[in-house]
Protein backbone atom coordinates (compact mmCIF):
# COMPACT_ATOMS: atom_id res chain seq x y z
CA UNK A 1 21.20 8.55 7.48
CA UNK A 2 21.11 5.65 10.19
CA UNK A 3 19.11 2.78 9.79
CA UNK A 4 17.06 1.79 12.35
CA UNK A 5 17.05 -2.21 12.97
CA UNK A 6 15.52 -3.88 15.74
CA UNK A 7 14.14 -7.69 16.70
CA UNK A 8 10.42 -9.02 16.63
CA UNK A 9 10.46 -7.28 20.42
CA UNK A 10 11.53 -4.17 18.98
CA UNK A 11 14.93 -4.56 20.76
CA UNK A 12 17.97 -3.23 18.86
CA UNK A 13 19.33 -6.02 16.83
CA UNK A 14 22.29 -5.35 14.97
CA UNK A 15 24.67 -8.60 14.88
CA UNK A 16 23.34 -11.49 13.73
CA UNK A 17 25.30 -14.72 13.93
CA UNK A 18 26.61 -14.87 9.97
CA UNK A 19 26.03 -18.84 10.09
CA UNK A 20 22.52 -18.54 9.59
CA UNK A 21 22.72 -16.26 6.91
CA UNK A 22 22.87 -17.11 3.21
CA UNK A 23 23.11 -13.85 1.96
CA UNK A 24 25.16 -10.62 3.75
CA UNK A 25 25.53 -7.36 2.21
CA UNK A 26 28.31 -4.95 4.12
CA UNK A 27 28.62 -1.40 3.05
CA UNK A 28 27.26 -1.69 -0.69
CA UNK A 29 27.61 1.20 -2.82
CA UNK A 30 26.71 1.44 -6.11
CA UNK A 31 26.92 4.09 -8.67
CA UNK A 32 26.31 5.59 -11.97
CA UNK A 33 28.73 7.44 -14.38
CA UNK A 34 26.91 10.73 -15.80
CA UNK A 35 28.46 12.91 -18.31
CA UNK A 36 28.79 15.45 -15.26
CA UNK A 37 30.25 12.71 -12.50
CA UNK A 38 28.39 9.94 -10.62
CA UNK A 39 25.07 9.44 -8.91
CA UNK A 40 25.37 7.38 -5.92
CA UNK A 41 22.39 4.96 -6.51
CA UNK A 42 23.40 2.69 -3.25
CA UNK A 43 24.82 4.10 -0.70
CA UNK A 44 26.25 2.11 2.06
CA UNK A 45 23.05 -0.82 2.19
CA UNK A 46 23.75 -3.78 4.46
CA UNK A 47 21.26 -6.66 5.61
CA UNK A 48 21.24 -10.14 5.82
CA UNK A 49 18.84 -12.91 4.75
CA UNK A 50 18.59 -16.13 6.92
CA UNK A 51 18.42 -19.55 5.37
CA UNK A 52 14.73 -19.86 4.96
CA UNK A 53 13.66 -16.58 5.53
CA UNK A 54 11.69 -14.40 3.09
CA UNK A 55 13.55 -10.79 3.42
CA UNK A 56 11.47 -7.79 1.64
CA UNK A 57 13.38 -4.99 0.30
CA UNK A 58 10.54 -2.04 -0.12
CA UNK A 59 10.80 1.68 -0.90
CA UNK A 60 9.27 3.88 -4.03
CA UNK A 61 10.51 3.85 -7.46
CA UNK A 62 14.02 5.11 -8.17
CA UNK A 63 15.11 4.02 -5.06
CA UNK A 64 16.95 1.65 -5.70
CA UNK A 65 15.81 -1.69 -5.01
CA UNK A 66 16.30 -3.37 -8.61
CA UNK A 67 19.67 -2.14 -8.45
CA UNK A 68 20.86 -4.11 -5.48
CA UNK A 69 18.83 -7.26 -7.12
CA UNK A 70 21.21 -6.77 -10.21
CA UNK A 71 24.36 -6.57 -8.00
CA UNK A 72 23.69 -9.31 -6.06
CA UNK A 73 23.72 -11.36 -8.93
CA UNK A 74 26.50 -9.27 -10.94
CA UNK A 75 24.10 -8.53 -13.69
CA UNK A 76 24.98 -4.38 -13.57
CA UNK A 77 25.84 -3.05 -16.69
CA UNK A 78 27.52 0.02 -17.88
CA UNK A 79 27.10 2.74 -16.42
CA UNK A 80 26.44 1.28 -13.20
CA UNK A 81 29.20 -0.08 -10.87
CA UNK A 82 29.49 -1.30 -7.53
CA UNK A 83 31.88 1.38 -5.95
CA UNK A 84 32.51 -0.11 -2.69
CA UNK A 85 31.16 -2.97 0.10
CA UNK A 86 31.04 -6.53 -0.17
CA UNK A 87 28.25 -9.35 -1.13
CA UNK A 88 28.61 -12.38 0.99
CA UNK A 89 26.73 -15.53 -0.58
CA UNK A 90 27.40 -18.18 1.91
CA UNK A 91 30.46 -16.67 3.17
CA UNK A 92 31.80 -15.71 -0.06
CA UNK A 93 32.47 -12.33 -1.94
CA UNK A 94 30.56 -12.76 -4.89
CA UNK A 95 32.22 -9.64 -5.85
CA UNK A 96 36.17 -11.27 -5.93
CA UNK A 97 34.74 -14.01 -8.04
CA UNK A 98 36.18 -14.49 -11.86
CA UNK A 99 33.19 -15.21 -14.59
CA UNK A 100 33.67 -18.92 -13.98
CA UNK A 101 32.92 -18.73 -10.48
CA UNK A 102 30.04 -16.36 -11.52
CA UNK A 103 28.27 -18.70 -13.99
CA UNK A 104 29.05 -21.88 -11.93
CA UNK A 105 27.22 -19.66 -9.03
CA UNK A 106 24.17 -18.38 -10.90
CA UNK A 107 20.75 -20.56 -10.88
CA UNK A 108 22.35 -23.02 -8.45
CA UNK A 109 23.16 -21.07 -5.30
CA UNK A 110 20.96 -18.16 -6.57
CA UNK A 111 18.32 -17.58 -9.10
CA UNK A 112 16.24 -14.28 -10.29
CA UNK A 113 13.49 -13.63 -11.03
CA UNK A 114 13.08 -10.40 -12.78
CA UNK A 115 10.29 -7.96 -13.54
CA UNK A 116 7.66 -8.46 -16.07
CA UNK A 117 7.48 -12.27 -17.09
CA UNK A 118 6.55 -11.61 -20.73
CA UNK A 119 9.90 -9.57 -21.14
CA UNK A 120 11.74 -12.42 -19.39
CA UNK A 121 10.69 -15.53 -21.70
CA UNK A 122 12.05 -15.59 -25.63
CA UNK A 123 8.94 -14.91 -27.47
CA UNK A 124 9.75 -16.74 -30.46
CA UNK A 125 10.78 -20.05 -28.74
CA UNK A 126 8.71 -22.57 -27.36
CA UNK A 127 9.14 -22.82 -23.02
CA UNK A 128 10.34 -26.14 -23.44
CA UNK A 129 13.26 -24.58 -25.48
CA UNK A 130 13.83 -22.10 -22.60
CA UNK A 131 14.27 -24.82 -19.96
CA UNK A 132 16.41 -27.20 -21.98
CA UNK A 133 18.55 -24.23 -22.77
CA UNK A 134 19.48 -23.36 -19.38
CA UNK A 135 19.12 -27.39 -18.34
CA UNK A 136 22.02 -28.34 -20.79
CA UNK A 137 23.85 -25.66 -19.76
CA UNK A 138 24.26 -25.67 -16.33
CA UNK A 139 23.60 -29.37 -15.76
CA UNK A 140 24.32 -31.18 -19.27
CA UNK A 141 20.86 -32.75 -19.59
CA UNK A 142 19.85 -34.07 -23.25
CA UNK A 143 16.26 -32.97 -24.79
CA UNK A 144 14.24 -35.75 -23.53
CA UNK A 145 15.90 -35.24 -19.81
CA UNK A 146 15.41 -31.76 -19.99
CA UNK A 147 11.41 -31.83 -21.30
CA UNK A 148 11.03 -34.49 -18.22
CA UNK A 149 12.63 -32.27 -15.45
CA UNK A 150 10.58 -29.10 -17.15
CA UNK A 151 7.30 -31.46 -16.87
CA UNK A 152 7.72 -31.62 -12.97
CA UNK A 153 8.36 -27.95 -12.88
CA UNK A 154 5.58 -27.04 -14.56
CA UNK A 155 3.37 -29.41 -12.65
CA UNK A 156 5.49 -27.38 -9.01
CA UNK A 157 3.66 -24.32 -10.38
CA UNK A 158 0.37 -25.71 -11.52
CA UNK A 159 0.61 -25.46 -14.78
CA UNK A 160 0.16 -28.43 -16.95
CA UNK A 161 3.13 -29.88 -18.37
CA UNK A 162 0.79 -30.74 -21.76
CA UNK A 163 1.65 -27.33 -22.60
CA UNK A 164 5.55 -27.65 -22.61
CA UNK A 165 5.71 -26.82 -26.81
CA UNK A 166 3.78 -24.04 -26.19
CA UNK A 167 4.81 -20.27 -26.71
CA UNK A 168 5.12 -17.30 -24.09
CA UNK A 169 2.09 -15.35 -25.58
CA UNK A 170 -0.25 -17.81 -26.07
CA UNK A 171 -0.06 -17.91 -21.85
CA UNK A 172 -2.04 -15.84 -19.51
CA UNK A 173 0.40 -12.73 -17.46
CA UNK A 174 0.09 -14.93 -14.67
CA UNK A 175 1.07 -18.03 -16.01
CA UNK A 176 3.90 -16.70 -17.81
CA UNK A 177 5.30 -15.21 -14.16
CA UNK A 178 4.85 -19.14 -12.58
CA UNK A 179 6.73 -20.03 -15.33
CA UNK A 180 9.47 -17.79 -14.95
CA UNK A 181 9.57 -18.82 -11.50
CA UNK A 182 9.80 -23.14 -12.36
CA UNK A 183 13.05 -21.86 -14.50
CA UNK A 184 14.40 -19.83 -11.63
CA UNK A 185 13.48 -22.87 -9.64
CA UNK A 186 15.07 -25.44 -11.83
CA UNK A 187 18.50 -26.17 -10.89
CA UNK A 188 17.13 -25.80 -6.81
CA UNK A 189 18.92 -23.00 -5.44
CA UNK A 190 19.35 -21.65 -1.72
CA UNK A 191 18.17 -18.47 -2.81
CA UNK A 192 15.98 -16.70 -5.06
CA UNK A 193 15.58 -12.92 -5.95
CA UNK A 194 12.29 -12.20 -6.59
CA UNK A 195 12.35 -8.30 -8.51
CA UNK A 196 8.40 -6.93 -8.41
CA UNK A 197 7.22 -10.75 -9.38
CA UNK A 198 3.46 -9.39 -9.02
CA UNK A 199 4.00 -6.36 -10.76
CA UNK A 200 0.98 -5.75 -13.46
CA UNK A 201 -0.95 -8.71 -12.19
CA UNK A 202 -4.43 -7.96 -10.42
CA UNK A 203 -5.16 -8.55 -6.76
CA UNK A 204 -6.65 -12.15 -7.53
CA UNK A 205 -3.85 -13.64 -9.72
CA UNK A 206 -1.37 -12.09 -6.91
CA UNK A 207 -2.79 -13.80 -3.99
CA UNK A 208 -2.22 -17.07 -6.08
CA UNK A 209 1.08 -16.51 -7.30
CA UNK A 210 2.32 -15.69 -3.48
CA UNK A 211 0.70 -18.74 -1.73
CA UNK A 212 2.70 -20.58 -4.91
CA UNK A 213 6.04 -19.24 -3.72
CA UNK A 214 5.31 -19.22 0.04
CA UNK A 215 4.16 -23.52 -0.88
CA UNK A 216 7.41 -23.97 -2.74
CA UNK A 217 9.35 -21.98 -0.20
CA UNK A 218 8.21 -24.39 2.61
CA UNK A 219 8.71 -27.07 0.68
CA UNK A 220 12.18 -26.71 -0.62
CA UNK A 221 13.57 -24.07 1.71
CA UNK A 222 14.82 -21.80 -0.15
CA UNK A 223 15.63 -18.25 0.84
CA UNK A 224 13.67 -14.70 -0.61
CA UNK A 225 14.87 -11.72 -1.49
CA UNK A 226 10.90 -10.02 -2.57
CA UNK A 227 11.40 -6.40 -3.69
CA UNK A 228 7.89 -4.39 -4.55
CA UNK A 229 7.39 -0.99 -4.07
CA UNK A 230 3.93 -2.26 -2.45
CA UNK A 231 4.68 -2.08 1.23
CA UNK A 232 0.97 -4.19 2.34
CA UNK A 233 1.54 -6.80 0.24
CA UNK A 234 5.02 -7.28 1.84
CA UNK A 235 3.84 -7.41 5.08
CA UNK A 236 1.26 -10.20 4.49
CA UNK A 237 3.79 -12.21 2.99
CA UNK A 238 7.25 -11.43 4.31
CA UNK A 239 9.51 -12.27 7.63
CA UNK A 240 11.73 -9.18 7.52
CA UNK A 241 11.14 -6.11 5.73
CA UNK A 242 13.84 -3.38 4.77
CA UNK A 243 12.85 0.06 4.11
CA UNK A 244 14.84 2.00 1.32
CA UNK A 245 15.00 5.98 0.48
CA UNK A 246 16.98 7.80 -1.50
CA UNK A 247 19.41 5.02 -1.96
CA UNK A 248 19.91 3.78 1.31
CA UNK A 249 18.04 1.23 4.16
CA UNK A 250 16.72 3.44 6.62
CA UNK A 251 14.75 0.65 8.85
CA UNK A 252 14.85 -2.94 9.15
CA UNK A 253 12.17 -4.85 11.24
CA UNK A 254 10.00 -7.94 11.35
CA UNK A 255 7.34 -7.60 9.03
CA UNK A 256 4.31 -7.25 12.32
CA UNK A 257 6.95 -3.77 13.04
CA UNK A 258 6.60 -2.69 10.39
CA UNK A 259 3.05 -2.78 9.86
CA UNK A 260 2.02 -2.09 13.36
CA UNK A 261 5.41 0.16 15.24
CA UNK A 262 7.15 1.67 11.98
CA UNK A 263 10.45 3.94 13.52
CA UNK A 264 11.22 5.56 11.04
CA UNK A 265 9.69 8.82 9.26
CA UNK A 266 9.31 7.59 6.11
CA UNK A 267 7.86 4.30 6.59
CA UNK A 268 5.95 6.00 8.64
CA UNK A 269 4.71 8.26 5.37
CA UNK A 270 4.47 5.31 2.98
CA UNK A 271 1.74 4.14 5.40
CA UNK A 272 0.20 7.50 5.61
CA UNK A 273 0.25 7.79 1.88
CA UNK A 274 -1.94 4.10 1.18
CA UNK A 275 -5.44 4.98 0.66
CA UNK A 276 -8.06 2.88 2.58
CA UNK A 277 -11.92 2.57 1.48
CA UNK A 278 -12.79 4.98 4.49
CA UNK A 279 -10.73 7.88 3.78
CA UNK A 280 -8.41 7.22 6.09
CA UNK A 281 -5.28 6.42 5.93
CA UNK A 282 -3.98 2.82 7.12
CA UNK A 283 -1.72 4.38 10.13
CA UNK A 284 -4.39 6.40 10.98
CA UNK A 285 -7.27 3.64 11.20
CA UNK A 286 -4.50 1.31 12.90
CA UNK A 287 -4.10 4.64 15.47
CA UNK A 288 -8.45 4.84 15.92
CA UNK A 289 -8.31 1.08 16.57
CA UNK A 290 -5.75 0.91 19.35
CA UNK A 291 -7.35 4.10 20.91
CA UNK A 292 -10.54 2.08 20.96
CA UNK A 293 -8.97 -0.73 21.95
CA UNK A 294 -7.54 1.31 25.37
CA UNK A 295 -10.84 2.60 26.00
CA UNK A 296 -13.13 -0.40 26.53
């Protein structure tokens, strides 16, 4: 299956200058070992992300999204494996590196932050605990450095930092996800892999968590790798948007492409599929208005 990858004009755009990129996946293939052989989860992705750019990586469930997330930070476990391709971080095959070069890489040049917040935070520790863990660890800061650095975190996010020696639970859903993000924020890194952040959260607490990251994103200028399996909410809040079925990318476009000239048969049917208040669906009432829009 080709993918089909064009420029805001709708130009075929298939080299990018790799200077500009922090992240480049080539060729990635990823699999899992069955009793009866393999399943070919990935099958020969590529894309790049641009320093500064928020990339969106949609497609339905099973698709394999969170499985590219994992290998990009070499979190797959047994029975997965990466099979074949390369993962470029700044130049560098992530995938050639020893564990060293692994944990010297993780939360500084690239964070995650993974489904669900509540399964992501220790419930029987305090959050302060959480950030001095990975504070001392990856940085050497003492308790009383690591509660102030967590303070101005906290305060990044809006939460306030009075509530440092507080527990997960005691924390509304999304709270707990802004904290999640102030740890994967912590150590500053050039890019951040956001797995269904706003998954479980209603349409209110979204909105607020995404004008969060987009804030912090201007501010700091980091790079976004946002996967959802919700294709409108990407589109409000993303630059590029990848397209994945059945394993592979079948489109790649700016995120106004996508919404408004999708090229591809599928993303075509996603959009077909989203229900709308008027019974349409959202291609069709984007097809009504540009008829209408011809005929006055």
């Amino acid at each position: 299956m080709n993918t089909v990858e064009t420029d805001a004009n709708g130009t075929l755009d298939s080299v990018k200058d790799s200077s500009e990129n922090i992240l480049e996946v080539k060729n990635l293939c990823i699999d899992y070992l069955l009793n009866d052989g393999e399943f070919k989860a990935v099958n020969k992705v590529s894309f790049n992300i641009a320093k500064g750019e928020i990339f969106g990586l949609a497609g339905e469930s099973g698709c394999g999204k969170s499985t590219i997330a994992f290998a990009i930070n070499r979190l797959l476990q047994p029975p997965a494996y990466i099979s074949g391709g390369e993962i470029l971080l700044e130049g560098k095959n992530t995938l050639q590196m020893t564990d060293t070069e692994l944990a010297s890489l993780r939360w500084k040049k690239v964070s995650m932050v993974f489904q669900s917040a509540m399964n992501s935070l220790n419930p029987v520790i305090t959050v302060a605990e959480q950030f001095r863990d990975m504070l001392h660890r990856h940085q050497g800061l003492n308790p009383q450095q690591s509660a102030h650095r967590a303070a101005q975190l906290l305060t990044l996010v809006g939460i306030d930092p009075n509530r440092l020696n507080d527990y997960p639970h005691q924390f509304s859903g999304g709270m707990r996800q802004r904290i999640v993000i102030a740890i994967g924020l912590a150590l500053n890194p050039d890019l951040i892999v956001m797995d269904e952040p706003t998954t479980a959260l209603d349409v209110v607490v979204q909105r607020e968590i995404l004008q969060k990251i987009y804030k912090l994103r201007e501010q700091f200028g980091f790079s976004i790798l946002f996967i959802t399996h919700d294709l409108s909410l990407m589109t409000q809040f993303c630059d590029r948007i990848g397209v994945m079925y059945k394993g592979e990318l079948v489109e790649v476009d700016s995120a106004e492409n996508i919404l408004h000239r999708p090229q591809h048969s599928y993303t075509q049917k996603l959009w077909s599929a989203i229900p709308t208040p008027f019974g349409d669906s959202v291609m069709s009432q984007y097809a009504t208005a540009a008829k209408t829009e011809v005929t006055q």
